[in-house]
C-alpha atoms as a PDB file:
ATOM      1  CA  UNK A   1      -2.102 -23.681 -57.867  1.00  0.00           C
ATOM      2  CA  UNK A   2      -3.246 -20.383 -58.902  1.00  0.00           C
ATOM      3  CA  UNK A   3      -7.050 -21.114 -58.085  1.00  0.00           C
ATOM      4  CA  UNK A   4      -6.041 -21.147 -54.285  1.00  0.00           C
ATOM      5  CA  UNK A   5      -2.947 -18.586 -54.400  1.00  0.00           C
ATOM      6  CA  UNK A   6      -5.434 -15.648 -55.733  1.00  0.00           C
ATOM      7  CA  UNK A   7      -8.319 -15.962 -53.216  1.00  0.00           C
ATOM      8  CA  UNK A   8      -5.558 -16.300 -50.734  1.00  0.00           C
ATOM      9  CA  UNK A   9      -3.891 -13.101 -51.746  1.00  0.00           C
ATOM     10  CA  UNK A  10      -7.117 -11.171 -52.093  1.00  0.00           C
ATOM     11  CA  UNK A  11      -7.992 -12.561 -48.125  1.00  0.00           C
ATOM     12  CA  UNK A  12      -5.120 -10.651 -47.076  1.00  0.00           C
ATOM     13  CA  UNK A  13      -5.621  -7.456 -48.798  1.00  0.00           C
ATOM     14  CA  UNK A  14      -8.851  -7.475 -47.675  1.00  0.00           C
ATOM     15  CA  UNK A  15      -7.665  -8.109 -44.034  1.00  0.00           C
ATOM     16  CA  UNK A  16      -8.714  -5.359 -41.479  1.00  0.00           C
ATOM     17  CA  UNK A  17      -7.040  -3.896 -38.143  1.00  0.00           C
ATOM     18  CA  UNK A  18      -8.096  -3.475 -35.041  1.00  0.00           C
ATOM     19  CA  UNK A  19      -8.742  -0.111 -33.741  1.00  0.00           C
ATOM     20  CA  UNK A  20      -8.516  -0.984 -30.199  1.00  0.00           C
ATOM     21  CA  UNK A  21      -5.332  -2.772 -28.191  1.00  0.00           C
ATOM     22  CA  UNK A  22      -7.599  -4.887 -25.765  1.00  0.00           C
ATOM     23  CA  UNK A  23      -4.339  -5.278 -23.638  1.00  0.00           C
ATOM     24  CA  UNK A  24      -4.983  -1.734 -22.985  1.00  0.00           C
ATOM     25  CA  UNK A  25      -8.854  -0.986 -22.121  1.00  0.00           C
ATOM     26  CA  UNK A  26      -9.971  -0.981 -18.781  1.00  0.00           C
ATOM     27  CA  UNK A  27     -13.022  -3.355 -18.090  1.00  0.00           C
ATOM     28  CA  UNK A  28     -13.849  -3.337 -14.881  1.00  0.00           C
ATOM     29  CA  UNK A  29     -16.377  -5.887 -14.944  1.00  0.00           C
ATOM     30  CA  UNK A  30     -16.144  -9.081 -17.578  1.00  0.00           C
ATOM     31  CA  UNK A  31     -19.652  -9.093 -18.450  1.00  0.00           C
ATOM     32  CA  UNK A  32     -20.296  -8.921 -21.787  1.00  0.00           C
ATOM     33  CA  UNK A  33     -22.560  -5.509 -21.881  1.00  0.00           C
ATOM     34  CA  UNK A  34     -19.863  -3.511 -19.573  1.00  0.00           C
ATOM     35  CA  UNK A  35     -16.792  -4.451 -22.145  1.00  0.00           C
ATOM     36  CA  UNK A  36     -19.467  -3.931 -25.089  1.00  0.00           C
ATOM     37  CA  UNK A  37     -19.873   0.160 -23.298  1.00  0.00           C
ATOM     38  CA  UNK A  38     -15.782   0.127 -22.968  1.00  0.00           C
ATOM     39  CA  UNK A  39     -15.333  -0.577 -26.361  1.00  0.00           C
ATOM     40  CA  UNK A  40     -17.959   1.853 -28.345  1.00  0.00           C
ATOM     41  CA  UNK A  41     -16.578   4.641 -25.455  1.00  0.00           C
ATOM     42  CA  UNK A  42     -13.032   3.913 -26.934  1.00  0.00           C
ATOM     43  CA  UNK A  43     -13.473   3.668 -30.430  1.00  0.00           C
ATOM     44  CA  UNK A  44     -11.692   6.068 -32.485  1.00  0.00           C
ATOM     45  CA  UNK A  45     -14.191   8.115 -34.283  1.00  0.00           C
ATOM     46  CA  UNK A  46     -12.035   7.925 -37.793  1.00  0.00           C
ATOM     47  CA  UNK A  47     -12.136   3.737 -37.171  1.00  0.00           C
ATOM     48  CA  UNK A  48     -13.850   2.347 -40.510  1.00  0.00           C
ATOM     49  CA  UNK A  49     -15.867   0.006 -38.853  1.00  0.00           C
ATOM     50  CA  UNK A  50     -18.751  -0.570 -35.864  1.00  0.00           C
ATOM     51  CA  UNK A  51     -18.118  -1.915 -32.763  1.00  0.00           C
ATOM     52  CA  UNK A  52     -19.080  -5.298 -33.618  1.00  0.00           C
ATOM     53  CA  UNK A  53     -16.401  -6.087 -36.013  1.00  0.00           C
ATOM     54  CA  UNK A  54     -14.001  -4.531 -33.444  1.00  0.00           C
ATOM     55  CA  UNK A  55     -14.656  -7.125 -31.586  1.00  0.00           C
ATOM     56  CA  UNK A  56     -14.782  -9.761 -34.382  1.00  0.00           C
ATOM     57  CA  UNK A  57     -11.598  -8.645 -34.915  1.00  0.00           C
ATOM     58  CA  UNK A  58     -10.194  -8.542 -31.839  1.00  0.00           C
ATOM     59  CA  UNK A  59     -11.710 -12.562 -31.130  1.00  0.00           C
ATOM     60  CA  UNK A  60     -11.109 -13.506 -34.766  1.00  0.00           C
ATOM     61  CA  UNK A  61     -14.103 -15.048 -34.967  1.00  0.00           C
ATOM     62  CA  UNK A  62     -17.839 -14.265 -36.169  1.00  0.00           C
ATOM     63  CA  UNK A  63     -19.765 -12.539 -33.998  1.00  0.00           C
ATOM     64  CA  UNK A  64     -21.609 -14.906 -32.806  1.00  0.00           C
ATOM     65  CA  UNK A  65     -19.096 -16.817 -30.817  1.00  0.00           C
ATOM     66  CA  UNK A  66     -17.001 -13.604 -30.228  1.00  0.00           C
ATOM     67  CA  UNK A  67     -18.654 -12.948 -27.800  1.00  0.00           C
ATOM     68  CA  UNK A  68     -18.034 -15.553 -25.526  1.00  0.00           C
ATOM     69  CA  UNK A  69     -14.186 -15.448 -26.427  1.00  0.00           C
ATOM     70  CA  UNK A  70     -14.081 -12.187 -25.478  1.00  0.00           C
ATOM     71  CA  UNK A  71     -15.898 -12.521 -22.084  1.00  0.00           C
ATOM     72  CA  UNK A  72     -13.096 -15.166 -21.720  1.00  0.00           C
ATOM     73  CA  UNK A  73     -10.121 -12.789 -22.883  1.00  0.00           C
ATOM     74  CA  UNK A  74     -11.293 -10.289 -20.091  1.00  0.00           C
ATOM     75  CA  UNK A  75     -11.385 -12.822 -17.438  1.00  0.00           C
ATOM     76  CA  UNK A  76      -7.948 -14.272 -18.739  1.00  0.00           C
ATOM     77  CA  UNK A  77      -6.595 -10.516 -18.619  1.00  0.00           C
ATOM     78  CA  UNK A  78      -7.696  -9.730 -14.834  1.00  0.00           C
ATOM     79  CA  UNK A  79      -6.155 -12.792 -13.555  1.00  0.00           C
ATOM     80  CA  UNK A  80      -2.765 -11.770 -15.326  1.00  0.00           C
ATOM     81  CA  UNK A  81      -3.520  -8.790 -13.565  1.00  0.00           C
ATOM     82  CA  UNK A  82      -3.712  -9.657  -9.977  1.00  0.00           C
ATOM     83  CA  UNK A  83      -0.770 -12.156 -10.672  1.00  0.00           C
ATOM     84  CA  UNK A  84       1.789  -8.649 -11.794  1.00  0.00           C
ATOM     85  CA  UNK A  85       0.061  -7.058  -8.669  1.00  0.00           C
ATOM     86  CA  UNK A  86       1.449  -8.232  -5.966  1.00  0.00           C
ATOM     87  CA  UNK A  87       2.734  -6.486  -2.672  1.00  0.00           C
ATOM     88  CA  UNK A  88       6.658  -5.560  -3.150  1.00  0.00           C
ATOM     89  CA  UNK A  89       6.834  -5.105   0.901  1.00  0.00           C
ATOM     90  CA  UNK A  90       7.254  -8.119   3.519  1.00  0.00           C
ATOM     91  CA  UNK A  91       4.276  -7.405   5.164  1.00  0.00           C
ATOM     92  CA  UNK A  92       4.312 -10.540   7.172  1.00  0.00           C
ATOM     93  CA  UNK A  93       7.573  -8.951   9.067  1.00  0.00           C
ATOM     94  CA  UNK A  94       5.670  -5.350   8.484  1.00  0.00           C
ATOM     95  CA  UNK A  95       7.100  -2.157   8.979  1.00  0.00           C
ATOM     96  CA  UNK A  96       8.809   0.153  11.693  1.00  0.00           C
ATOM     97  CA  UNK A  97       6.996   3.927  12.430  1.00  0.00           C
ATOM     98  CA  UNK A  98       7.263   6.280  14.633  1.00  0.00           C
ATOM     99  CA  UNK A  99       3.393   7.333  14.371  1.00  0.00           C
ATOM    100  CA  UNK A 100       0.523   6.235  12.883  1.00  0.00           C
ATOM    101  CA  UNK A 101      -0.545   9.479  10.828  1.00  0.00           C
ATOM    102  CA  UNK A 102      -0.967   9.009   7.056  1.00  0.00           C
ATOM    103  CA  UNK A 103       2.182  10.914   5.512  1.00  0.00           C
ATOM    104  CA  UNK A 104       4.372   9.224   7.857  1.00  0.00           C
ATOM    105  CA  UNK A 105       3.044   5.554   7.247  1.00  0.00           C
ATOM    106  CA  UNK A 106       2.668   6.543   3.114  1.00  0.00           C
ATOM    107  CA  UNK A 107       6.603   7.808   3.334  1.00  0.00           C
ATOM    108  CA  UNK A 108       8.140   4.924   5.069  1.00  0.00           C
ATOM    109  CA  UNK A 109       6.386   2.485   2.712  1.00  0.00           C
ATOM    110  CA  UNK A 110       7.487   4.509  -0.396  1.00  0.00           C
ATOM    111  CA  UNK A 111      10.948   3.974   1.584  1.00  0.00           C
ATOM    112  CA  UNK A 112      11.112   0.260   1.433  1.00  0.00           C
ATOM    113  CA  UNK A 113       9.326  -0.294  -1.807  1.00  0.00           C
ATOM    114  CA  UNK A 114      13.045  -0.837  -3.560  1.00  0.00           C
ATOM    115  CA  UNK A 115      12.486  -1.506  -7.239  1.00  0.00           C
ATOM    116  CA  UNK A 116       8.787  -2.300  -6.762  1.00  0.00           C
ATOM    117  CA  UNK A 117       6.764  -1.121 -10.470  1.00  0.00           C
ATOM    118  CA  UNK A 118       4.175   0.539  -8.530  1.00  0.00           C
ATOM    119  CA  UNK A 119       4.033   4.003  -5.767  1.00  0.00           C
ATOM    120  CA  UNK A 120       3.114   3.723  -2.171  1.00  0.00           C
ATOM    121  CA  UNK A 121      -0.458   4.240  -2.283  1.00  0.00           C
ATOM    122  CA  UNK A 122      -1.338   1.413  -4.594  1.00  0.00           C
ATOM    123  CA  UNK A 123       1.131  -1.010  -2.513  1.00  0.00           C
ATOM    124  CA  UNK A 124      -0.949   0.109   0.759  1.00  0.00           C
ATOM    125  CA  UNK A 125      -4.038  -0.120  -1.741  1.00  0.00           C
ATOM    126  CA  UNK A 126      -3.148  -3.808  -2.648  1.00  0.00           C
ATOM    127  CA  UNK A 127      -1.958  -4.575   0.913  1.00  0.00           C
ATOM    128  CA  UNK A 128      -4.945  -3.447   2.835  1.00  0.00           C
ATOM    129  CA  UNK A 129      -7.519  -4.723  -0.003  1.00  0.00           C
ATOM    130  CA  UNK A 130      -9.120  -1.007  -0.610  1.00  0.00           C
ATOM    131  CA  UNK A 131      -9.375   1.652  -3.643  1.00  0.00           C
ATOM    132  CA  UNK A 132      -9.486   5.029  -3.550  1.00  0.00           C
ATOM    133  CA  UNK A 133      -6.914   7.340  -1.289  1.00  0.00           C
ATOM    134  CA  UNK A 134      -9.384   8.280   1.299  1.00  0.00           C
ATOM    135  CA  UNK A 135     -10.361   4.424   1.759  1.00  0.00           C
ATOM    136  CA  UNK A 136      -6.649   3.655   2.175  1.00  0.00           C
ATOM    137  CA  UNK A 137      -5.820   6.339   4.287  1.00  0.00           C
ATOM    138  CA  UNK A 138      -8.431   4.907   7.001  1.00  0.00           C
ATOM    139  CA  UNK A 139      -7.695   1.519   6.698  1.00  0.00           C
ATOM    140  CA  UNK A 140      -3.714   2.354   7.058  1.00  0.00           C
ATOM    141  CA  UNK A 141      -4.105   4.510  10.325  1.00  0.00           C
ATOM    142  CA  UNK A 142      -5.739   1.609  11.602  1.00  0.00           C
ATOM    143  CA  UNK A 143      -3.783  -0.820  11.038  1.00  0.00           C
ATOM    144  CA  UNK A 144      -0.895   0.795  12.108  1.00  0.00           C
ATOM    145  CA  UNK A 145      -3.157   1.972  15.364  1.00  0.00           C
ATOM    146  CA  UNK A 146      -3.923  -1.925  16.200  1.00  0.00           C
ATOM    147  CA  UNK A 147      -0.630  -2.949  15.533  1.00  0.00           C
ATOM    148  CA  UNK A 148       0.551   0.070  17.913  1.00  0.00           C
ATOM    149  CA  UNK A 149      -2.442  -1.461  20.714  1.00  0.00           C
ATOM    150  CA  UNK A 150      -0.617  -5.270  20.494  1.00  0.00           C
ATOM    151  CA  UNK A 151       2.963  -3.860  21.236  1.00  0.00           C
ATOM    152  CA  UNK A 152       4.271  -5.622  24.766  1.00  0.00           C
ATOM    153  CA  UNK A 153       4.368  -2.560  27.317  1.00  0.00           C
ATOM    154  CA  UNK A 154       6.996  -1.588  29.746  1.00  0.00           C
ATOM    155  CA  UNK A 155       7.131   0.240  32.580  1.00  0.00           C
ATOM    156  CA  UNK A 156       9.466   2.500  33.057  1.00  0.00           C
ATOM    157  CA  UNK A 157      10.850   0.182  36.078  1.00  0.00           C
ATOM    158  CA  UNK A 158      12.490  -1.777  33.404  1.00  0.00           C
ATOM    159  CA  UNK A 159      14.720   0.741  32.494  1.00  0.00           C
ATOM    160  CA  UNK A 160      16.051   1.640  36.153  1.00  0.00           C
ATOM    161  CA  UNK A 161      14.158   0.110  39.262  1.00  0.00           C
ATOM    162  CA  UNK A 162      14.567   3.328  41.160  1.00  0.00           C
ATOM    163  CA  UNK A 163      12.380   4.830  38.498  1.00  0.00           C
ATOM    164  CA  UNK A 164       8.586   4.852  39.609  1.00  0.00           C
ATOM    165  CA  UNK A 165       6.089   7.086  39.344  1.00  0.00           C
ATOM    166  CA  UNK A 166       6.831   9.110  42.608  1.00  0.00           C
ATOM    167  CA  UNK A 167      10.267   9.259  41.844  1.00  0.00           C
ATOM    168  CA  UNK A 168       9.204  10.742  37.830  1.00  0.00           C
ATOM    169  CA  UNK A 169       6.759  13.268  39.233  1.00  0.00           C
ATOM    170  CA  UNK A 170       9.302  14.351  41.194  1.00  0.00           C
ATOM    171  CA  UNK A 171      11.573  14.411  37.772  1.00  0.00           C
ATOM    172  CA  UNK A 172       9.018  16.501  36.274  1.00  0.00           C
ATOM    173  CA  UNK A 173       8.663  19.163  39.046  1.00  0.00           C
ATOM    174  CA  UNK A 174      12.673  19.317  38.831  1.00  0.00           C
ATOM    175  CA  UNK A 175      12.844  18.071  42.394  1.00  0.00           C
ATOM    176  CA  UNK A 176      14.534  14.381  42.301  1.00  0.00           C
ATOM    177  CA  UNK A 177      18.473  13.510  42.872  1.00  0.00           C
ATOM    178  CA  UNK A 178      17.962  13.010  38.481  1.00  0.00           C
ATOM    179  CA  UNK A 179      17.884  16.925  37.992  1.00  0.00           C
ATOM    180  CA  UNK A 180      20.112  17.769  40.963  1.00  0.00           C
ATOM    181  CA  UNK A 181      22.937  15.330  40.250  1.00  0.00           C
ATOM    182  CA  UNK A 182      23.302  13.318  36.921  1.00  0.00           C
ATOM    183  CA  UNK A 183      23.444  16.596  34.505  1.00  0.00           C
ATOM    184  CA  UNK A 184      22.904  15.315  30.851  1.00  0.00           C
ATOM    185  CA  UNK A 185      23.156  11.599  32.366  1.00  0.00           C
ATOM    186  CA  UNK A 186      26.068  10.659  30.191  1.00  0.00           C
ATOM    187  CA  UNK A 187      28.769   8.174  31.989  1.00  0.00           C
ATOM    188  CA  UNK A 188      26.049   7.921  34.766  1.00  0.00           C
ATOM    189  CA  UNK A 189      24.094   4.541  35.883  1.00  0.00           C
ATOM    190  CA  UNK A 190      21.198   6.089  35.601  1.00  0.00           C
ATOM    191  CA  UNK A 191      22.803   7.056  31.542  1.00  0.00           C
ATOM    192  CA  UNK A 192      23.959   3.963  31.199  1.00  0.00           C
ATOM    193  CA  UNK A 193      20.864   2.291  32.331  1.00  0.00           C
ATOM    194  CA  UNK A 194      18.569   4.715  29.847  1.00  0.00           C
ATOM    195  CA  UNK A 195      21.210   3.682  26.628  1.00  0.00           C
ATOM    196  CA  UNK A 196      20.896  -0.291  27.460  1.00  0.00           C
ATOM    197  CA  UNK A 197      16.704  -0.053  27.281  1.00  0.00           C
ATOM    198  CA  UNK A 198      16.566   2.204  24.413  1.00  0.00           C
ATOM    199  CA  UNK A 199      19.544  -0.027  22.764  1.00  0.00           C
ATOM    200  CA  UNK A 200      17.119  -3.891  23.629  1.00  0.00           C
ATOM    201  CA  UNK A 201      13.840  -3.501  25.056  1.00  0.00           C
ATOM    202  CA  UNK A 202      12.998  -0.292  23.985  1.00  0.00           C
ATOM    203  CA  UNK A 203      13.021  -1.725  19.917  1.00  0.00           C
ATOM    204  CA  UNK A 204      10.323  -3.756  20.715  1.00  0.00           C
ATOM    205  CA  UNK A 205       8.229  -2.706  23.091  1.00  0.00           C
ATOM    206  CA  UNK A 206       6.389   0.599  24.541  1.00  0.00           C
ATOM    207  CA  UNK A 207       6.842   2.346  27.576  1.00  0.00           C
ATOM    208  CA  UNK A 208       3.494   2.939  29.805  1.00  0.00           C
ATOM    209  CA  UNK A 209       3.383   6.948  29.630  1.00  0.00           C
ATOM    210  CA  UNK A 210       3.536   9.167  32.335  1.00  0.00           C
ATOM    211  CA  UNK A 211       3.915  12.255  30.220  1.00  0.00           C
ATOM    212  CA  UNK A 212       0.006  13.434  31.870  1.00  0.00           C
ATOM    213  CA  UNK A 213       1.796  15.187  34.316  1.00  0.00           C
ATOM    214  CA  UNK A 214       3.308  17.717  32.089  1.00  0.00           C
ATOM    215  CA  UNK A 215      -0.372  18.632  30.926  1.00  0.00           C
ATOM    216  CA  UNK A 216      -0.776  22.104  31.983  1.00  0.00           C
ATOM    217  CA  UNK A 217       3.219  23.180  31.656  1.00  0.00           C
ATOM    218  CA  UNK A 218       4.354  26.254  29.277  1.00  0.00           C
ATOM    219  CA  UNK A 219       6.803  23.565  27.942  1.00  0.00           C
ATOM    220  CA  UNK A 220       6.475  20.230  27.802  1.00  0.00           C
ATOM    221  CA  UNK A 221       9.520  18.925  27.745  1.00  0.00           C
ATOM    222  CA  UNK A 222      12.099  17.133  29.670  1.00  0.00           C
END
């Protein structure tokens, strides 16, 4: 019994550490070259042995075949990685905005990302298939710019059939029975009228503009 309980013994004193947590290097590429680079770049320079027994050690296995097992460990360890990163928004139902710039898309996704692990840029990042901000920022404005393009239009008939275009250039110019006779429009048809579109149609669909006519004005608004 002692024979075996010595050399046993003297195995485990002699055991060495890792100086590397592979969990925690970033390869971006699982050839075996790129994670050789990653792990000399890494190494600790008070670590009491080369690279290649790092990764011995990390395998548990001689060299030879360690290198193979840890191509496979890298591989293993980016598909655990796109399984944790996954979208946290809905993004078959999507999102509401008010405009397609960049803050305002980035703020109302960092608004509905709940308990989600990761910020708004890398759930637009992961969404949208792109790295980098710059990348993302593009990509976002135009996706929310074609979504914006497939919207169902109305025209501003729907809201009030006495309302077409002669009738709002007239509006504009202050010159139609609107700025003579309903005031602020409140307890008015025409009121009433405005509150039931914005209330239905008006969530889901986008009224033709005929805002060009106030090109030109000191103010433009209504």
């Amino acid at each position: 019994m002692r024979f075996f309980i010595v050399p046993l013994m003297l195995a485990i004193s002699n055991a060495q550490n890792t100086c590397l947590e592979f969990d925690d290097l970033v390869i971006k590429t699982c050839k075996f070259a790129k994670i050789k680079q990653v792990v000399i770049a890494n190494l600790p320079i008070d670590c009491p042995h080369t690279w290649k027994k790092e990764i011995q050690l990390m395998t548990g296995m001689e060299f030879k075949t360690a290198k193979d097992e840890i191509v496979r460990m890298c591989k293993e360890k980016k598909d655990d990685e796109k399984e944790v990163d996954n979208t946290c928004i809905d993004w078959v139902t999507g999102l509401n905005v008010n405009d397609c710039t960049y803050e305002v898309i980035k703020n109302k996704v960092e608004e509905n990302l709940g308990d989600c692990q990761h910020d708004a840029l890398t759930e637009l990042g992961l969404v949208l298939n792109k790295n980098g901000e710059n990348k993302i920022k593009n990509a976002a404005i135009g996706m929310c710019k074609n979504g914006w393009n497939s919207v169902e239009e109305s025209k501003t008939r729907d809201i009030d059939e006495r309302f077409n275009n002669k009738l709002l250039r007239n509006y504009l110019a202050g010159e139609s029975f609107l700025n003579r006779q309903t005031g602020s429009f409140q307890d008015t048809i025409e009121g009433n009228n405005i509150k039931s579109f914005h209330d239905n149609q008006a969530k889901n669909t986008k009224v033709k503009s005929f805002t060009s006519s106030l090109q030109g004005c000191a103010l433009n608004s209504m």
